[in-house]
PDB file of N, CA and C in Angstrom:
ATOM      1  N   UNK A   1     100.000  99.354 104.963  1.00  0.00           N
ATOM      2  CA  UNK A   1     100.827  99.355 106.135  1.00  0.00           C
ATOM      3  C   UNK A   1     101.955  98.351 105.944  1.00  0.00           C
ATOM      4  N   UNK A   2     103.049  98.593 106.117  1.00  0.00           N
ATOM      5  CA  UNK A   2     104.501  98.464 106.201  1.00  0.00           C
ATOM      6  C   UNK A   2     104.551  97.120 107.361  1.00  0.00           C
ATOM      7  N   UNK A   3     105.476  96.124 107.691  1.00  0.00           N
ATOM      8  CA  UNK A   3     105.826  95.590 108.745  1.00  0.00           C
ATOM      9  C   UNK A   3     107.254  95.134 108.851  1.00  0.00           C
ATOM     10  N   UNK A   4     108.432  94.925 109.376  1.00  0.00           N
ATOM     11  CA  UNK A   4     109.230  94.687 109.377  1.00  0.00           C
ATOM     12  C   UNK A   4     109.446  93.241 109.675  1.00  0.00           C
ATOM     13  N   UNK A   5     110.353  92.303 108.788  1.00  0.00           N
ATOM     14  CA  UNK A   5     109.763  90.883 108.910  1.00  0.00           C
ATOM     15  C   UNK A   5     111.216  91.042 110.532  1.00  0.00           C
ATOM     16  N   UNK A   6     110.594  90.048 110.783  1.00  0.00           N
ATOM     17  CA  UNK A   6     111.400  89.549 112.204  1.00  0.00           C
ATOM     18  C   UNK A   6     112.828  88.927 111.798  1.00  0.00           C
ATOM     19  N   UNK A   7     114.106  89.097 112.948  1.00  0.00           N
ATOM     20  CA  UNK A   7     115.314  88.346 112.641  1.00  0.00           C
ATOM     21  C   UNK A   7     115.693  88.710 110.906  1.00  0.00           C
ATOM     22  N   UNK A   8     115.158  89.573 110.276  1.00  0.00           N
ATOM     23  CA  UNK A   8     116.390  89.398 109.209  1.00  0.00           C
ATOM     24  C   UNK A   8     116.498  90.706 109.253  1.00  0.00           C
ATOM     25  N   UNK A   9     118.372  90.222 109.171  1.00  0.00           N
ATOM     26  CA  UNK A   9     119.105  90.710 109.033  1.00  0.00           C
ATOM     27  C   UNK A   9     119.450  92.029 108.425  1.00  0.00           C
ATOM     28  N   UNK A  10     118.824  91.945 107.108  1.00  0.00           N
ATOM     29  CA  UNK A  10     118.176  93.096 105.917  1.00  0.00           C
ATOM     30  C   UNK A  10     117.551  94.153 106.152  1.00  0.00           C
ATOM     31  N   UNK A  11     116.658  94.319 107.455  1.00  0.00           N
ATOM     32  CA  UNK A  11     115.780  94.779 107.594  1.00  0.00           C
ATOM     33  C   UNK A  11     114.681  94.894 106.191  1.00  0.00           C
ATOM     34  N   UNK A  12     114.335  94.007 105.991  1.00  0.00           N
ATOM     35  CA  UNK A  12     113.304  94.277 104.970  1.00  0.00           C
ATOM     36  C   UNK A  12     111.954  94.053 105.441  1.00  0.00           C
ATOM     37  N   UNK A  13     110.875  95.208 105.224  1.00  0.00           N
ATOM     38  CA  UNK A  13     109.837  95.523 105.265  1.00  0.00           C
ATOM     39  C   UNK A  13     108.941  95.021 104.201  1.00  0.00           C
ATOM     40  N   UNK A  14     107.822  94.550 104.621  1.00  0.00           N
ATOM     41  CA  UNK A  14     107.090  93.790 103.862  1.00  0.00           C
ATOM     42  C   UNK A  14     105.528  94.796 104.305  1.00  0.00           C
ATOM     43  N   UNK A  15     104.557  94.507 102.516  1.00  0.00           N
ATOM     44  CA  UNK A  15     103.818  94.634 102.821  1.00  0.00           C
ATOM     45  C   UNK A  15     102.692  93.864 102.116  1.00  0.00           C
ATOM     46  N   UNK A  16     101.105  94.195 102.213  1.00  0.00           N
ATOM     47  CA  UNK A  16     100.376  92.868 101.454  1.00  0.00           C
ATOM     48  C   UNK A  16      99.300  93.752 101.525  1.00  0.00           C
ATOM     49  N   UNK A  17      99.142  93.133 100.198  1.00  0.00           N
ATOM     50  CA  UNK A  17      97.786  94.192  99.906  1.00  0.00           C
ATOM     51  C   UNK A  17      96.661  92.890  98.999  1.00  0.00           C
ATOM     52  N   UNK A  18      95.213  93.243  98.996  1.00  0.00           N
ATOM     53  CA  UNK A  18      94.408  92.165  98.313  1.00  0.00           C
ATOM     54  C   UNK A  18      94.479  92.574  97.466  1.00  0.00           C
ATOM     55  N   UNK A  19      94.885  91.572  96.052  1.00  0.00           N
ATOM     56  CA  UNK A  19      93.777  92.018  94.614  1.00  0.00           C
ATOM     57  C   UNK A  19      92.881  92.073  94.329  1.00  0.00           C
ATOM     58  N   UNK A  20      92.309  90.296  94.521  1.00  0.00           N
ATOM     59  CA  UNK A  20      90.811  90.010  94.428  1.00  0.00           C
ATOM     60  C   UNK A  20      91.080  88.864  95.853  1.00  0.00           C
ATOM     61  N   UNK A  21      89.838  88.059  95.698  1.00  0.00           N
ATOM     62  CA  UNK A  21      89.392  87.126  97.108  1.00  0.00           C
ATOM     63  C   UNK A  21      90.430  86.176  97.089  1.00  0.00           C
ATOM     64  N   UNK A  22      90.947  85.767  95.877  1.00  0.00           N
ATOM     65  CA  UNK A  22      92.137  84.686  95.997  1.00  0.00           C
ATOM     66  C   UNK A  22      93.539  85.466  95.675  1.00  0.00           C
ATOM     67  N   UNK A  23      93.810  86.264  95.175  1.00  0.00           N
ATOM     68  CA  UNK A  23      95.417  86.765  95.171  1.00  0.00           C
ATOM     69  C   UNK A  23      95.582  87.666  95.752  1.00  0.00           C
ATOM     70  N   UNK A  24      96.698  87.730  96.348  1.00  0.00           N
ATOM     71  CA  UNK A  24      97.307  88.936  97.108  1.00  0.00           C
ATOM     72  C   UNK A  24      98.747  88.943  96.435  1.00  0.00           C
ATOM     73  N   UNK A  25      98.842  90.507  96.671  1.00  0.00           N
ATOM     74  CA  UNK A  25     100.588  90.817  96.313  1.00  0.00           C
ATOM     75  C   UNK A  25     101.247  91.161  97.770  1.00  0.00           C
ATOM     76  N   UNK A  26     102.415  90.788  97.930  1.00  0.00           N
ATOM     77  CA  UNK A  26     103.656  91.275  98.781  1.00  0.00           C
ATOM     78  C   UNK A  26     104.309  91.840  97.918  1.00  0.00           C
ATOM     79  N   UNK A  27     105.022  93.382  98.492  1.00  0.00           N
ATOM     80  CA  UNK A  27     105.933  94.390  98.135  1.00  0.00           C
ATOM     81  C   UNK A  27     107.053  94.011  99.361  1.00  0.00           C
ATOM     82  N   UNK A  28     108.378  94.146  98.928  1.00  0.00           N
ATOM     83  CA  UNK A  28     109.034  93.671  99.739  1.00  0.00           C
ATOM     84  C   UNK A  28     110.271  95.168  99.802  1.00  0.00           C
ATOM     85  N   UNK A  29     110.577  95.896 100.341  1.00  0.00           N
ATOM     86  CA  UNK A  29     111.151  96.770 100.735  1.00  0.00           C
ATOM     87  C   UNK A  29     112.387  96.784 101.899  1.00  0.00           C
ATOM     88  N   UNK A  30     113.665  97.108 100.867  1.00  0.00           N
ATOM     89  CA  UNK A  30     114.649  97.382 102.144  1.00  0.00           C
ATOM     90  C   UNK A  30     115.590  98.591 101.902  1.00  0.00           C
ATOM     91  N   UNK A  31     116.172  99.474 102.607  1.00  0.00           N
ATOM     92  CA  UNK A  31     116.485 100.788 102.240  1.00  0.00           C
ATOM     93  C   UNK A  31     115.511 101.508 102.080  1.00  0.00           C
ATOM     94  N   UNK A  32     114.029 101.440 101.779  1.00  0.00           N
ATOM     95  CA  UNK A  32     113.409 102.673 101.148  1.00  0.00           C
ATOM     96  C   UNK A  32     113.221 102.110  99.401  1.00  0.00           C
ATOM     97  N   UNK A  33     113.741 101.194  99.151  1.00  0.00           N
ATOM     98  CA  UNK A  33     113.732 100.967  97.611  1.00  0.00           C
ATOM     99  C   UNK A  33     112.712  99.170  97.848  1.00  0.00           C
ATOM    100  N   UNK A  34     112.034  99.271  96.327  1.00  0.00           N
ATOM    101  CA  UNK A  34     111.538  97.929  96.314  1.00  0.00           C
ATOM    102  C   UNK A  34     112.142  96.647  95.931  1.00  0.00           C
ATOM    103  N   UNK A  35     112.404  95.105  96.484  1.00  0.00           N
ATOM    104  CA  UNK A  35     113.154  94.721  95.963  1.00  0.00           C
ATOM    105  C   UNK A  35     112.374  93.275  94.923  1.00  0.00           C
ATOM    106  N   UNK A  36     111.590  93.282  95.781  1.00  0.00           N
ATOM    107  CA  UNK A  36     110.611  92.201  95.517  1.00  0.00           C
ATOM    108  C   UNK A  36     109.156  92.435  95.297  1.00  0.00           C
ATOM    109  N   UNK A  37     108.291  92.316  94.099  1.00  0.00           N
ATOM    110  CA  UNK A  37     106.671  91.778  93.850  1.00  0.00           C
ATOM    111  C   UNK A  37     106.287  90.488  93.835  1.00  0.00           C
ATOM    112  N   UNK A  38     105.809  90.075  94.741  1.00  0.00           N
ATOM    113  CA  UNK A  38     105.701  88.404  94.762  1.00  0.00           C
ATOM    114  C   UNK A  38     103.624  88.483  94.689  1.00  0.00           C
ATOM    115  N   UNK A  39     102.605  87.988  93.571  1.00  0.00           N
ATOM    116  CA  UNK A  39     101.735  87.809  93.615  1.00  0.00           C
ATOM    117  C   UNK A  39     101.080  86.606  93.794  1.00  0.00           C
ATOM    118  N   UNK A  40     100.743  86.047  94.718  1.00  0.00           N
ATOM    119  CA  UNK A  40     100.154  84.427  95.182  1.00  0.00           C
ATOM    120  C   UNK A  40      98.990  84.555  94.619  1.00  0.00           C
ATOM    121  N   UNK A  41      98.258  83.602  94.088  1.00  0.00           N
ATOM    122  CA  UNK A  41      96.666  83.206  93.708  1.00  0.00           C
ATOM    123  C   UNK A  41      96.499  81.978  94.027  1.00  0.00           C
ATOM    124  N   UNK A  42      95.026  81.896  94.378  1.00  0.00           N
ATOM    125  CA  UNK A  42      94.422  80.367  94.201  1.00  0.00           C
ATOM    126  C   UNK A  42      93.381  80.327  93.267  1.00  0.00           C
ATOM    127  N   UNK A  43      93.747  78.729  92.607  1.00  0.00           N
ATOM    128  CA  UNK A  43      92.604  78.317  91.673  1.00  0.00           C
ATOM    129  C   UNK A  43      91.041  78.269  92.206  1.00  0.00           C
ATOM    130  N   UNK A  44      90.498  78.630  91.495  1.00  0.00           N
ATOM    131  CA  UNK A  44      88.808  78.920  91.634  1.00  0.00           C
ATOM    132  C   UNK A  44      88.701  77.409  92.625  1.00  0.00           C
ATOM    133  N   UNK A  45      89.035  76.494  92.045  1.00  0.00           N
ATOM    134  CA  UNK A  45      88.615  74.805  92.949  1.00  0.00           C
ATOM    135  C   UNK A  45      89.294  74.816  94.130  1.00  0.00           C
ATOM    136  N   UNK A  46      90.276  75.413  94.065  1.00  0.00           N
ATOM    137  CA  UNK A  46      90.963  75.588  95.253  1.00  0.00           C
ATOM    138  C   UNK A  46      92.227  74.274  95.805  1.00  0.00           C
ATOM    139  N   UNK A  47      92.437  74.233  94.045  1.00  0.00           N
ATOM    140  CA  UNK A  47      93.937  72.979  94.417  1.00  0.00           C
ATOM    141  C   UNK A  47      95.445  73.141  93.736  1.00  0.00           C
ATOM    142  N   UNK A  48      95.322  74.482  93.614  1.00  0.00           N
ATOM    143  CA  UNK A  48      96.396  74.808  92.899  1.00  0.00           C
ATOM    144  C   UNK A  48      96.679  76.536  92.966  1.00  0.00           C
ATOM    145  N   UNK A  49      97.762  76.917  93.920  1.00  0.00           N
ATOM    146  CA  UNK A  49      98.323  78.133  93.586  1.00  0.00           C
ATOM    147  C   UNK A  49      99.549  78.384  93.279  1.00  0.00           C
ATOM    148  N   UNK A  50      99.380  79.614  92.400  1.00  0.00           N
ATOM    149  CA  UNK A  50     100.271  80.194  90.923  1.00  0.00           C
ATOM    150  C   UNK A  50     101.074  81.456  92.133  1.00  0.00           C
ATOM    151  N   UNK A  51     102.131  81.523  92.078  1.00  0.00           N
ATOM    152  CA  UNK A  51     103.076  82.464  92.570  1.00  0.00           C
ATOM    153  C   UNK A  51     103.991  83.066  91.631  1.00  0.00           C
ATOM    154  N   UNK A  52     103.915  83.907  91.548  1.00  0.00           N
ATOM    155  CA  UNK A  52     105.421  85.062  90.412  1.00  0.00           C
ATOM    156  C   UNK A  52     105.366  85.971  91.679  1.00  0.00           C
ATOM    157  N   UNK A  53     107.088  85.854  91.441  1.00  0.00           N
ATOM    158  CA  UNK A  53     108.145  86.517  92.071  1.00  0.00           C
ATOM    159  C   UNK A  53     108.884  87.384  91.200  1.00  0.00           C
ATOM    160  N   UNK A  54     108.545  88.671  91.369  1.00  0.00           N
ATOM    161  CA  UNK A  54     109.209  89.577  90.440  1.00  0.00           C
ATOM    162  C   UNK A  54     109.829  90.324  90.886  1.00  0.00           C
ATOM    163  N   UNK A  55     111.458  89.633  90.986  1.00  0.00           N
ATOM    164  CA  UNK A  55     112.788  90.305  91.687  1.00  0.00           C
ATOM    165  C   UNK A  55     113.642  91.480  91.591  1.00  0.00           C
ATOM    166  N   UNK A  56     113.093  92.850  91.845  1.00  0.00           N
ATOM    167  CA  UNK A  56     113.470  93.934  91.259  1.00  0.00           C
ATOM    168  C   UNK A  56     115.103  94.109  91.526  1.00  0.00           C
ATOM    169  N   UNK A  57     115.426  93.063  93.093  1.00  0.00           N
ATOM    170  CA  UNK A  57     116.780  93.839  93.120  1.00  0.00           C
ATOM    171  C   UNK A  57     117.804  92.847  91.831  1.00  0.00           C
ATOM    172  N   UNK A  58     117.423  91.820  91.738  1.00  0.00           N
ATOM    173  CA  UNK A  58     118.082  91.057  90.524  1.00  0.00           C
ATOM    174  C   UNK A  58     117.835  90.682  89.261  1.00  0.00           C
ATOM    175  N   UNK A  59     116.494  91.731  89.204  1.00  0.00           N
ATOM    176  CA  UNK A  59     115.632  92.076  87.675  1.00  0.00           C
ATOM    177  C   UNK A  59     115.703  90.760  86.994  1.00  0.00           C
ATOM    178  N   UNK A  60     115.574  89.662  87.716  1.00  0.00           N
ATOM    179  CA  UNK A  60     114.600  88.723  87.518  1.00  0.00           C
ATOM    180  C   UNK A  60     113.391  88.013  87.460  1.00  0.00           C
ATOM    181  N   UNK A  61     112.401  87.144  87.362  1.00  0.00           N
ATOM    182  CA  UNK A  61     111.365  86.836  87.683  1.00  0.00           C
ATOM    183  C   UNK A  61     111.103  84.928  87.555  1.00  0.00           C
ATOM    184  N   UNK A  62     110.441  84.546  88.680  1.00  0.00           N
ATOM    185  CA  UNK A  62     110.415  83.157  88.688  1.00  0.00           C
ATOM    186  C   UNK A  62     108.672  82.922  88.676  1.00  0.00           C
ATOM    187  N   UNK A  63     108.381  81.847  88.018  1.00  0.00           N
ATOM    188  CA  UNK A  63     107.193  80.915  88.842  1.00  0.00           C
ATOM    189  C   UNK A  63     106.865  80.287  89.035  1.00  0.00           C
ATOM    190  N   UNK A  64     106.286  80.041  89.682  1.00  0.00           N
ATOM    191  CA  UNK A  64     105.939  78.076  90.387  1.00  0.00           C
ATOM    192  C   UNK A  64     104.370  78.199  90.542  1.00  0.00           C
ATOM    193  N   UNK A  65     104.233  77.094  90.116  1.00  0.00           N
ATOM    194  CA  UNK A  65     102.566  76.501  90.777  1.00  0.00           C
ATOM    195  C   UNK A  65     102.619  75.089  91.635  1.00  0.00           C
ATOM    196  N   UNK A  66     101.633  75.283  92.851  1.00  0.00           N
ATOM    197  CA  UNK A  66     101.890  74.528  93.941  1.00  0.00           C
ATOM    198  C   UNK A  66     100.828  73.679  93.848  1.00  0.00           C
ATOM    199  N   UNK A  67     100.751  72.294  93.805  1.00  0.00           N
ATOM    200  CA  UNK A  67      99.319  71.689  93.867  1.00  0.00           C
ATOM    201  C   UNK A  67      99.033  70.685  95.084  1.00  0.00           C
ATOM    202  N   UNK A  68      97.357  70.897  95.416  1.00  0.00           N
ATOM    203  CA  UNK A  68      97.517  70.544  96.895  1.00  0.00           C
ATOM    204  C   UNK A  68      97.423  68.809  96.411  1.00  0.00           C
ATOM    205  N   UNK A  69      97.599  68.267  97.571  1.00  0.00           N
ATOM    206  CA  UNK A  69      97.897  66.391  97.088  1.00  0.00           C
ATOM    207  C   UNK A  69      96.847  66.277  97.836  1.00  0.00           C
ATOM    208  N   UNK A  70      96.149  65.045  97.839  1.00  0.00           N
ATOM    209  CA  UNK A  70      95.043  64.314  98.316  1.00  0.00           C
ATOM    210  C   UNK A  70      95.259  63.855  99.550  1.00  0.00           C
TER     211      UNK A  70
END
């Protein structure tokens, strides 16, 4: 299921689906075309999540890992 994010402008439609218990993907959709795969995970310990952003409309890709602080 589809949702339309709020206030932008773009109208881009987002959606989220599970992989496993810690990652999920967002599909990010505007026009009818995809523009964005963004997959979030968390580490098994649970202090560190891995994000790739895989930017279809600028056929780029980024990633970052986030670590939680004490």
């Amino acid at each position: 299921m589809s949702y339309l994010i709020a206030n932008d402008p773009g109208k881009t439609w987002v959606s989220l689906k599970r992989i496993s218990n810690d990652t999920i993907e967002e599909t990010d959709l505007r026009n009818g075309k995809v523009t964005d795969v963004i997959r979030s995970g968390v580490s098994a310990d649970g202090t560190t999540m891995t994000v790739v952003d895989d930017d279809k409309a600028h056929e780029t890709t980024v990633q970052f890992k986030m670590t939680k602080q004490p």
